[in-house]
PDB file of N, CA and C in Angstrom:
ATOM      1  N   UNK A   1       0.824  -1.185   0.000  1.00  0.00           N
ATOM      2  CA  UNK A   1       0.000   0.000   0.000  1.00  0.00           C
ATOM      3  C   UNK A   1       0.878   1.262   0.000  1.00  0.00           C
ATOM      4  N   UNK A   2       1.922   0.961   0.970  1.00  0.00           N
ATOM      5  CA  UNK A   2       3.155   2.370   0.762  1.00  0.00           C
ATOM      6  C   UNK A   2       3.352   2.936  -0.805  1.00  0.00           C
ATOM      7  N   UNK A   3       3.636   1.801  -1.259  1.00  0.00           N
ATOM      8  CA  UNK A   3       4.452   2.019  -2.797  1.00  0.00           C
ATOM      9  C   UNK A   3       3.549   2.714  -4.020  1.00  0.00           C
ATOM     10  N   UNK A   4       1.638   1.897  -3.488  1.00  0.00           N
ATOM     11  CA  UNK A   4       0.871   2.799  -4.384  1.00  0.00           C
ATOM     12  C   UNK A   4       0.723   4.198  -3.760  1.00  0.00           C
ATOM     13  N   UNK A   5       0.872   4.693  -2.620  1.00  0.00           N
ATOM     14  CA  UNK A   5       0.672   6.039  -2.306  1.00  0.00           C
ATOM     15  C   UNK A   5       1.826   6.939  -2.234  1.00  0.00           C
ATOM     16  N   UNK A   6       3.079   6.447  -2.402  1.00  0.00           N
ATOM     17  CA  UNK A   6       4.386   7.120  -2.889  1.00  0.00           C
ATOM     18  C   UNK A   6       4.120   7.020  -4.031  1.00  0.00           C
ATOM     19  N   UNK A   7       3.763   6.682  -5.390  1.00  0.00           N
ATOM     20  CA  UNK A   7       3.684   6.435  -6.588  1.00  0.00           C
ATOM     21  C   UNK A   7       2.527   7.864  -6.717  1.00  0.00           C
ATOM     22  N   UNK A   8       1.427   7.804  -6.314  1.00  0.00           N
ATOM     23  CA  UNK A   8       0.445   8.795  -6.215  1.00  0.00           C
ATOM     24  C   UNK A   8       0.979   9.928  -5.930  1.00  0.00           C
ATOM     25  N   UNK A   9       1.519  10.192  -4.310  1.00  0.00           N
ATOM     26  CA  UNK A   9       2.265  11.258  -4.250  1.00  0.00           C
ATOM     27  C   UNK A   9       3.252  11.902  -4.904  1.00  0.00           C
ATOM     28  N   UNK A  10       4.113  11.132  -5.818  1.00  0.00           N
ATOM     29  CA  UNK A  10       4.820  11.150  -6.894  1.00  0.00           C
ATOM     30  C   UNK A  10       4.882  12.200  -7.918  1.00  0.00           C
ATOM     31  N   UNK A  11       3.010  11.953  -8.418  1.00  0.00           N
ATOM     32  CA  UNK A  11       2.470  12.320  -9.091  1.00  0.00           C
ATOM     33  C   UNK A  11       1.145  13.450  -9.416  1.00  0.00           C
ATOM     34  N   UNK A  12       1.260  13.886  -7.963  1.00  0.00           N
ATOM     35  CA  UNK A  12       1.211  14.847  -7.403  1.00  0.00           C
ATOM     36  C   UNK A  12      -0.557  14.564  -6.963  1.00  0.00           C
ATOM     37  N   UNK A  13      -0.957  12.996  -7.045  1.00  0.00           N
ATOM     38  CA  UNK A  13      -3.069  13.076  -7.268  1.00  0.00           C
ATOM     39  C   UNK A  13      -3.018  12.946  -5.360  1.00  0.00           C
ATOM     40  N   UNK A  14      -2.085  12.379  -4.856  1.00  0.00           N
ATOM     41  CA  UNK A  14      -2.855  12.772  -3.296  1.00  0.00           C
ATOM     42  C   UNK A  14      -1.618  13.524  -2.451  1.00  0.00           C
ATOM     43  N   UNK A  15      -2.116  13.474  -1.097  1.00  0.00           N
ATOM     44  CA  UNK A  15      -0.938  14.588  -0.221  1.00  0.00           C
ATOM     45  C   UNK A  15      -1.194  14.089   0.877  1.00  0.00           C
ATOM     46  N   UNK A  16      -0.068  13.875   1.283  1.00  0.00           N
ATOM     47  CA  UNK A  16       0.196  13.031   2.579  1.00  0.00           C
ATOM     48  C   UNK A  16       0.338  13.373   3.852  1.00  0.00           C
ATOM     49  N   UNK A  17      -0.330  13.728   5.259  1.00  0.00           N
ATOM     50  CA  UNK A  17       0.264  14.411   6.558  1.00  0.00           C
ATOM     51  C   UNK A  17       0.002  13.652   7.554  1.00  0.00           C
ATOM     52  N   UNK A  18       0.611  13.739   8.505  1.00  0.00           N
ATOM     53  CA  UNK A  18       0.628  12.822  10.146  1.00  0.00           C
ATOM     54  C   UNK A  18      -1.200  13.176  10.540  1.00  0.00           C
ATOM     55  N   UNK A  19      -1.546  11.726  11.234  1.00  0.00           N
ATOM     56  CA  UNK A  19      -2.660  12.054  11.609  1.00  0.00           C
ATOM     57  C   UNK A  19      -2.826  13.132  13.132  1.00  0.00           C
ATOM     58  N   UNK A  20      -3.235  13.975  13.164  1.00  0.00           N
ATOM     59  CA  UNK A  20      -3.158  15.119  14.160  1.00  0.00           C
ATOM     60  C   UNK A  20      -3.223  14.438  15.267  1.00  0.00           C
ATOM     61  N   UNK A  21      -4.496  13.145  15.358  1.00  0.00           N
ATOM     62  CA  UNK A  21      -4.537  12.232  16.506  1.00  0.00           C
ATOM     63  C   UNK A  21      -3.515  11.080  16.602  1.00  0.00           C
ATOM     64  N   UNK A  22      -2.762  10.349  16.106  1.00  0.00           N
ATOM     65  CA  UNK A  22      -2.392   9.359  15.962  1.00  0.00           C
ATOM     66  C   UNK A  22      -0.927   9.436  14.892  1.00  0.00           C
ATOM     67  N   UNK A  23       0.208  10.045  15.226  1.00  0.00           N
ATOM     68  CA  UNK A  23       1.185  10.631  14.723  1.00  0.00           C
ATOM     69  C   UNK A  23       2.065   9.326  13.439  1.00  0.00           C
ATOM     70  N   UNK A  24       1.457   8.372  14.500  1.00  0.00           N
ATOM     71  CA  UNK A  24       2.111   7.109  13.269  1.00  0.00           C
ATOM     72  C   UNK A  24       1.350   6.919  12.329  1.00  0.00           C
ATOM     73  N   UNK A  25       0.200   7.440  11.758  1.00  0.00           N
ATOM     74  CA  UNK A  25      -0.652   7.081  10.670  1.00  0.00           C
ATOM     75  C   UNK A  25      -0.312   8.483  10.211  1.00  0.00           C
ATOM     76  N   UNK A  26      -1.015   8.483   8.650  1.00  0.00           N
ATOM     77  CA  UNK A  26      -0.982   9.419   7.658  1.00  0.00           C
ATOM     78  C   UNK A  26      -2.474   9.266   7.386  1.00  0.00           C
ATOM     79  N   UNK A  27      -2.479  11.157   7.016  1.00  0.00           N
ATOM     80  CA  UNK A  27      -3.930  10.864   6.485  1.00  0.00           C
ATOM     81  C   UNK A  27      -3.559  11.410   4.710  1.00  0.00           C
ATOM     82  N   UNK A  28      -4.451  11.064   4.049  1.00  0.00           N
ATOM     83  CA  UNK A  28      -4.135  10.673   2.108  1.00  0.00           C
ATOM     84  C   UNK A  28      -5.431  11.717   1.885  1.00  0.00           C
ATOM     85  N   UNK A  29      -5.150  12.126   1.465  1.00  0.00           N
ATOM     86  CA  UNK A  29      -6.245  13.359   0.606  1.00  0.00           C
ATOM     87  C   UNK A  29      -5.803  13.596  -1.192  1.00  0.00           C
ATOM     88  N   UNK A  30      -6.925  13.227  -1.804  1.00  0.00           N
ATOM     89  CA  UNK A  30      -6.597  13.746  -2.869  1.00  0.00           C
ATOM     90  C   UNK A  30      -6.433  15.454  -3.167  1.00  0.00           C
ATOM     91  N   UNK A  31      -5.718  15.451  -3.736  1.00  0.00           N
ATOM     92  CA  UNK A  31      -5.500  17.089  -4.447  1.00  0.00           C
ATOM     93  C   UNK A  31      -6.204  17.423  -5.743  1.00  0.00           C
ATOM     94  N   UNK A  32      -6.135  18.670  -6.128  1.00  0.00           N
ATOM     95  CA  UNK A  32      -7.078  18.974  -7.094  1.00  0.00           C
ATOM     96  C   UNK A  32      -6.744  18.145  -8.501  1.00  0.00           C
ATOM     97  N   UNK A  33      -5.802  18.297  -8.632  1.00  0.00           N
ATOM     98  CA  UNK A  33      -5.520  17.288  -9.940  1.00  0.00           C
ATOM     99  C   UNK A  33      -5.889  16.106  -9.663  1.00  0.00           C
ATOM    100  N   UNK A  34      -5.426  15.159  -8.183  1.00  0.00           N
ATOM    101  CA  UNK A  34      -6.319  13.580  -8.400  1.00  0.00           C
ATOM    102  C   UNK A  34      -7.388  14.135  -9.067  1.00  0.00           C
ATOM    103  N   UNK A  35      -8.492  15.135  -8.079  1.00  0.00           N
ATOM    104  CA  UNK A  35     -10.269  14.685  -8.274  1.00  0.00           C
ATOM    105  C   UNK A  35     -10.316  14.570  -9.542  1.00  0.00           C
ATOM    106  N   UNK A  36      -9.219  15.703 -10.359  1.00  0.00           N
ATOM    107  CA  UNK A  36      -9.947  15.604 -12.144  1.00  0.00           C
ATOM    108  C   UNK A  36      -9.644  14.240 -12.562  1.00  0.00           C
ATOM    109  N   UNK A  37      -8.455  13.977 -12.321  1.00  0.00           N
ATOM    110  CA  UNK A  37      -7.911  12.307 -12.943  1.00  0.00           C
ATOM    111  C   UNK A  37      -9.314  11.549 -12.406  1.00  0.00           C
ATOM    112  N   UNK A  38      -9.554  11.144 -11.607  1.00  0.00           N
ATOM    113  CA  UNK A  38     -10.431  10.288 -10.962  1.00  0.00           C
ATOM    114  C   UNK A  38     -11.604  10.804 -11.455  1.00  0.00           C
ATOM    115  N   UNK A  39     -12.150  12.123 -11.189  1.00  0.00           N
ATOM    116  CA  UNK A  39     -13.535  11.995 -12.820  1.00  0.00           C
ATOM    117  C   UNK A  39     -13.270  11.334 -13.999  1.00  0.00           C
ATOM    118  N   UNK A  40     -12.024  11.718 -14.775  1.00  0.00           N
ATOM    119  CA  UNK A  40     -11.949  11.562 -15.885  1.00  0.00           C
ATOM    120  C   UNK A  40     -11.856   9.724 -15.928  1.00  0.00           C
ATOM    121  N   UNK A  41     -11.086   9.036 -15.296  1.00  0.00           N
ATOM    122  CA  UNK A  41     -11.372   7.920 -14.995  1.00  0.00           C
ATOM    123  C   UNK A  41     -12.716   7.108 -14.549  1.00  0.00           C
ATOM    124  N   UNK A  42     -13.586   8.138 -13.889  1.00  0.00           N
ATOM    125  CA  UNK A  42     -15.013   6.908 -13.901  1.00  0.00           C
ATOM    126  C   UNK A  42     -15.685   7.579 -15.413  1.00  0.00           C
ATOM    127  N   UNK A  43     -15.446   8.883 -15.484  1.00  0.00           N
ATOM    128  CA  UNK A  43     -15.980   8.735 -17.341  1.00  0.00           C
ATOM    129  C   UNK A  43     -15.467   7.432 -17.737  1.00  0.00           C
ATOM    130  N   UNK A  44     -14.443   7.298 -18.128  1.00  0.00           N
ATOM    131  CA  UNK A  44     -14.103   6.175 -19.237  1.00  0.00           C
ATOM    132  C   UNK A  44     -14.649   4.524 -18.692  1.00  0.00           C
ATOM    133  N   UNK A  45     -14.551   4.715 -16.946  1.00  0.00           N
ATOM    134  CA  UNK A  45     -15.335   3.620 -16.475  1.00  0.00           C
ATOM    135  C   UNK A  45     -16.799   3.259 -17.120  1.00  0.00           C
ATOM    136  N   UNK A  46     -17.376   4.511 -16.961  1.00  0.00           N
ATOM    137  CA  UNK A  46     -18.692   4.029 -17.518  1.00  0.00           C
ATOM    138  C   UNK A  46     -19.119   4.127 -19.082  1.00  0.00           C
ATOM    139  N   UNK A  47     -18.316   4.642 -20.200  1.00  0.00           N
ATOM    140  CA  UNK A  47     -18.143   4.258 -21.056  1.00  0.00           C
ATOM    141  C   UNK A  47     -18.284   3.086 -21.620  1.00  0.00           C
ATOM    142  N   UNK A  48     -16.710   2.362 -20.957  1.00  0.00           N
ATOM    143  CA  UNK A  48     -16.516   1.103 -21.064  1.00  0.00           C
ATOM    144  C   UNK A  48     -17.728   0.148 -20.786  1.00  0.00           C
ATOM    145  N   UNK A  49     -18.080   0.352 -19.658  1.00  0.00           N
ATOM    146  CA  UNK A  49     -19.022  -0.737 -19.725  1.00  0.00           C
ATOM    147  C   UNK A  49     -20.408  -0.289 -20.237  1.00  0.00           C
ATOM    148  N   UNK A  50     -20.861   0.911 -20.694  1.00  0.00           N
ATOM    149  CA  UNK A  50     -21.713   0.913 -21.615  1.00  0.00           C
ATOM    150  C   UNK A  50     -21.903   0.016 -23.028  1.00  0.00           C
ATOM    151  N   UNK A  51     -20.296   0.600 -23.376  1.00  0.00           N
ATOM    152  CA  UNK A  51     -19.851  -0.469 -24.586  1.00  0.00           C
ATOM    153  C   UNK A  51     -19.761  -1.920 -24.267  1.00  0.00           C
ATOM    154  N   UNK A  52     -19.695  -2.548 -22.822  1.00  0.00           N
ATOM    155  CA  UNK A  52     -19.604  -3.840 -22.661  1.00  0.00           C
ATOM    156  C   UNK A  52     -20.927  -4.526 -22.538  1.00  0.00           C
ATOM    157  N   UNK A  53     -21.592  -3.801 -22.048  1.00  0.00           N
ATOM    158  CA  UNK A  53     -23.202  -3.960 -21.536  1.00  0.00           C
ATOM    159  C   UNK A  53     -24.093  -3.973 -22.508  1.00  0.00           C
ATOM    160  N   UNK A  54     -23.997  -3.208 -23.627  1.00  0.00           N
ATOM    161  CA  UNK A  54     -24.861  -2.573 -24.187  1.00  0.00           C
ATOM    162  C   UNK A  54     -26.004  -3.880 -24.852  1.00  0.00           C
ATOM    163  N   UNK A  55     -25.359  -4.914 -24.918  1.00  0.00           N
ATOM    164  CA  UNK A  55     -26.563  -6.276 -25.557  1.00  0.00           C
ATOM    165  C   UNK A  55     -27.780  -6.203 -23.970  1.00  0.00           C
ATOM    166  N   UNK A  56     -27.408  -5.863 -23.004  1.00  0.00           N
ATOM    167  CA  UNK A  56     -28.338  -5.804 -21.835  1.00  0.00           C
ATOM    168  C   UNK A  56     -29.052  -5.005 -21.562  1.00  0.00           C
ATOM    169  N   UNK A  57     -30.522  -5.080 -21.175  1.00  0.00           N
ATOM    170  CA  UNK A  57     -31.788  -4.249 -20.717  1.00  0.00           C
ATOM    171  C   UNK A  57     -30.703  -3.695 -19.695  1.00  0.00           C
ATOM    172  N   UNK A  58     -31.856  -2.798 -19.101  1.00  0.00           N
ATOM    173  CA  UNK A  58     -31.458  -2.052 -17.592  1.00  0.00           C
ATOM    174  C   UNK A  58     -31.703  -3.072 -16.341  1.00  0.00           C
ATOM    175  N   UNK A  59     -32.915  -3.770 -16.595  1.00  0.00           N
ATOM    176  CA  UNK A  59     -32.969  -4.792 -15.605  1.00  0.00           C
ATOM    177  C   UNK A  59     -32.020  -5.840 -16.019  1.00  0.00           C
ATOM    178  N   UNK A  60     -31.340  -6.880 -17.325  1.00  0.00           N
ATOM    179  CA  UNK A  60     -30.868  -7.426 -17.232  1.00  0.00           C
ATOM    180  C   UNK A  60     -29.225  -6.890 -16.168  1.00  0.00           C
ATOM    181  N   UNK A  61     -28.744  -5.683 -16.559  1.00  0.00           N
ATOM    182  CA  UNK A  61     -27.842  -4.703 -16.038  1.00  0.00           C
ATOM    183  C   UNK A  61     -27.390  -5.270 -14.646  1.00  0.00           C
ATOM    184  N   UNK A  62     -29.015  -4.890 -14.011  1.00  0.00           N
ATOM    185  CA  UNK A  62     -29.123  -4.691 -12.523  1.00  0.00           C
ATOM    186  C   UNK A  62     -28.841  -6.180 -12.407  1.00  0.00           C
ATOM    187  N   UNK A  63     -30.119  -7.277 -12.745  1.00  0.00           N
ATOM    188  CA  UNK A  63     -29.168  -9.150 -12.484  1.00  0.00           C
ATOM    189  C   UNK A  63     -27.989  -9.016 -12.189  1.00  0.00           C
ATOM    190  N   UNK A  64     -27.337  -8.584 -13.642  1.00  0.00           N
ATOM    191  CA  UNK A  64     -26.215  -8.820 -13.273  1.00  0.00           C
ATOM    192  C   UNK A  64     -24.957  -8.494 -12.573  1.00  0.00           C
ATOM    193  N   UNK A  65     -25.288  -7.377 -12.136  1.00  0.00           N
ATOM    194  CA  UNK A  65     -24.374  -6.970 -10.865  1.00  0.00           C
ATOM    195  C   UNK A  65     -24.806  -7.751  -9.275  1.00  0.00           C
ATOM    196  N   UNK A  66     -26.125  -7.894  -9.555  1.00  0.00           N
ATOM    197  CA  UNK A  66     -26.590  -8.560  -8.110  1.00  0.00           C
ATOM    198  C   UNK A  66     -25.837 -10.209  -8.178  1.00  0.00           C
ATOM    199  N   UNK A  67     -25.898 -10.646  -9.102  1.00  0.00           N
ATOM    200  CA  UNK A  67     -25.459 -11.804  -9.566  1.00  0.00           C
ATOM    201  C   UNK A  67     -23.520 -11.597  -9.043  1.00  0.00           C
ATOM    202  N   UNK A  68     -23.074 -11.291  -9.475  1.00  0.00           N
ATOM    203  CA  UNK A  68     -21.493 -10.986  -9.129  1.00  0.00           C
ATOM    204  C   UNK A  68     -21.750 -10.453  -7.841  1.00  0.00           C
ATOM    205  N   UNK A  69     -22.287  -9.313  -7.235  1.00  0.00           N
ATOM    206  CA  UNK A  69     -21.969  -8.973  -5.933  1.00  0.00           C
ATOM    207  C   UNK A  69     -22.193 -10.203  -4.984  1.00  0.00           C
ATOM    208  N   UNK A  70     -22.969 -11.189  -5.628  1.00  0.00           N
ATOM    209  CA  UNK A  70     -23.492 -12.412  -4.844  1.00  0.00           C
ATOM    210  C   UNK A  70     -22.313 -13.478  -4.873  1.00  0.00           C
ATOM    211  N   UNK A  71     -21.250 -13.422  -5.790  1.00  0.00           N
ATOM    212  CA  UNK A  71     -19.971 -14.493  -5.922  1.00  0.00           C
ATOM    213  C   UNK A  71     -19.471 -13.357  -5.133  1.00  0.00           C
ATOM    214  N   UNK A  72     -19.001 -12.485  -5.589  1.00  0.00           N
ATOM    215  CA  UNK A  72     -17.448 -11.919  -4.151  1.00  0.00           C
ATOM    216  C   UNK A  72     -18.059 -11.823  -3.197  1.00  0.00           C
ATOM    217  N   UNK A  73     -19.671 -11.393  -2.592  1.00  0.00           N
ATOM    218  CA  UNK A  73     -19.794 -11.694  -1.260  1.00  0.00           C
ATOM    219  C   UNK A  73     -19.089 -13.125  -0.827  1.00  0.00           C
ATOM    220  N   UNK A  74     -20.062 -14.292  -1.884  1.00  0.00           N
ATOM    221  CA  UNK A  74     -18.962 -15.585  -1.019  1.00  0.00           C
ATOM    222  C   UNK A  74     -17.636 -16.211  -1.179  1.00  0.00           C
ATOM    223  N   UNK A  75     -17.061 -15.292  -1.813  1.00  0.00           N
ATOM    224  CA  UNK A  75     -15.336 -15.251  -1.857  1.00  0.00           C
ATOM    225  C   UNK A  75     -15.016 -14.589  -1.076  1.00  0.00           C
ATOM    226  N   UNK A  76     -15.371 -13.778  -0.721  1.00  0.00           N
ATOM    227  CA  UNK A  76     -14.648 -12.193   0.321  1.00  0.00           C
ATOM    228  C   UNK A  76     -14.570 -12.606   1.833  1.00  0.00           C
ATOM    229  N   UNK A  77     -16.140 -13.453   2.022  1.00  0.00           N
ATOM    230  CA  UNK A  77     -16.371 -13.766   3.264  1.00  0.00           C
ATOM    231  C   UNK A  77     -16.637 -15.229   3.633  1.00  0.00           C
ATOM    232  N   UNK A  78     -15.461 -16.089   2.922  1.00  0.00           N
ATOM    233  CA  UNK A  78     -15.362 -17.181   3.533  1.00  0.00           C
ATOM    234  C   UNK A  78     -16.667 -18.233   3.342  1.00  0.00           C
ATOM    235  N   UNK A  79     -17.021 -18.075   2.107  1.00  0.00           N
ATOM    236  CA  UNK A  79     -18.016 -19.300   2.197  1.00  0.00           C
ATOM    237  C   UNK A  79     -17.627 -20.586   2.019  1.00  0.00           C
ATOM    238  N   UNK A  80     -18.923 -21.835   2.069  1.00  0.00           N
ATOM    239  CA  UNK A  80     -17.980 -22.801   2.429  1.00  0.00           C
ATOM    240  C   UNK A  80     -17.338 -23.210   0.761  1.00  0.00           C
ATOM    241  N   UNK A  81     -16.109 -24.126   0.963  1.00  0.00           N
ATOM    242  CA  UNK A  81     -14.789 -24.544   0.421  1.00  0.00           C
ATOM    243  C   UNK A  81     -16.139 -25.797  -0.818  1.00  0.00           C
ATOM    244  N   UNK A  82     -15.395 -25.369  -1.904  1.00  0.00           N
ATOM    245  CA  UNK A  82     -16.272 -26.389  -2.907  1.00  0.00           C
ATOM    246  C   UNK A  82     -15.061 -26.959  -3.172  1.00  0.00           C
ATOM    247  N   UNK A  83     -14.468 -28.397  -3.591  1.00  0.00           N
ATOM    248  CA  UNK A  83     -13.739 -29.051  -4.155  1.00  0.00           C
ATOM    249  C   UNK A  83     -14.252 -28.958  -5.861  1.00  0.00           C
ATOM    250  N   UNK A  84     -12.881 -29.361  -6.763  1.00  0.00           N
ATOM    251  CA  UNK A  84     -13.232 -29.690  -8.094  1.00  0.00           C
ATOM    252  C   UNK A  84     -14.521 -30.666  -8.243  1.00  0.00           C
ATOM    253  N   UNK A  85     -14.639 -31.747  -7.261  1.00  0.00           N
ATOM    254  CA  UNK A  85     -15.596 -32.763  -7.931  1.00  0.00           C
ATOM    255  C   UNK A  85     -16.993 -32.181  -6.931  1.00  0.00           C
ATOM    256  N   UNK A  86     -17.236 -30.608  -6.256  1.00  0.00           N
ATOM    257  CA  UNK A  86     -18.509 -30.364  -6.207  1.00  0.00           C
ATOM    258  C   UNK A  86     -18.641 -30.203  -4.648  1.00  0.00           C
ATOM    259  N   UNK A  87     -17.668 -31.334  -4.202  1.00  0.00           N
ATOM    260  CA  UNK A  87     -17.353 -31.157  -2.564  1.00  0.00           C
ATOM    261  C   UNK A  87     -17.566 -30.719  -1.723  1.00  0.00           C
TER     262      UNK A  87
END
């Protein structure tokens, strides 16, 4: 996590200072140039998947995010262990 926020800071999208409470943490704020990068980045986010989506209704859309949020919920949080043969 260091290396992506030295890389950021780098590059001038966040800015780094001691937490006022808690001197060993840093607090990360983007700067004015991140926010534009990071608009300009969920533009092309939702672009993209306009162009990826686009064979899908709005309700098919919605399935299918409920559908995936429903696999990394049970990846994220430990559901139970399936073996290859179904297990």
């Amino acid at each position: 996590m260091v290396a992506v926020i030295n890389e950021l800071a780098e590059r001038e999208l966040v800015e780094r200072a001691p937490d006022p409470e808690d001197r060993r943490r840093n607090v990360i704020t983007l700067t004015p140039l991140g926010r534009r990068r990071l608009r300009r980045l969920e533009q092309i986010l939702d672009t993209a998947q306009d162009e990826l989506l686009a064979p899908l209704s709005a309700a098919e859309r919605e399935q299918l995010t409920r559908l995936l949020g429903r696999i990394v919920e049970h990846h994220a949080y430990g559901g139970p262990a399936v073996g290859p043969d179904g297990q």
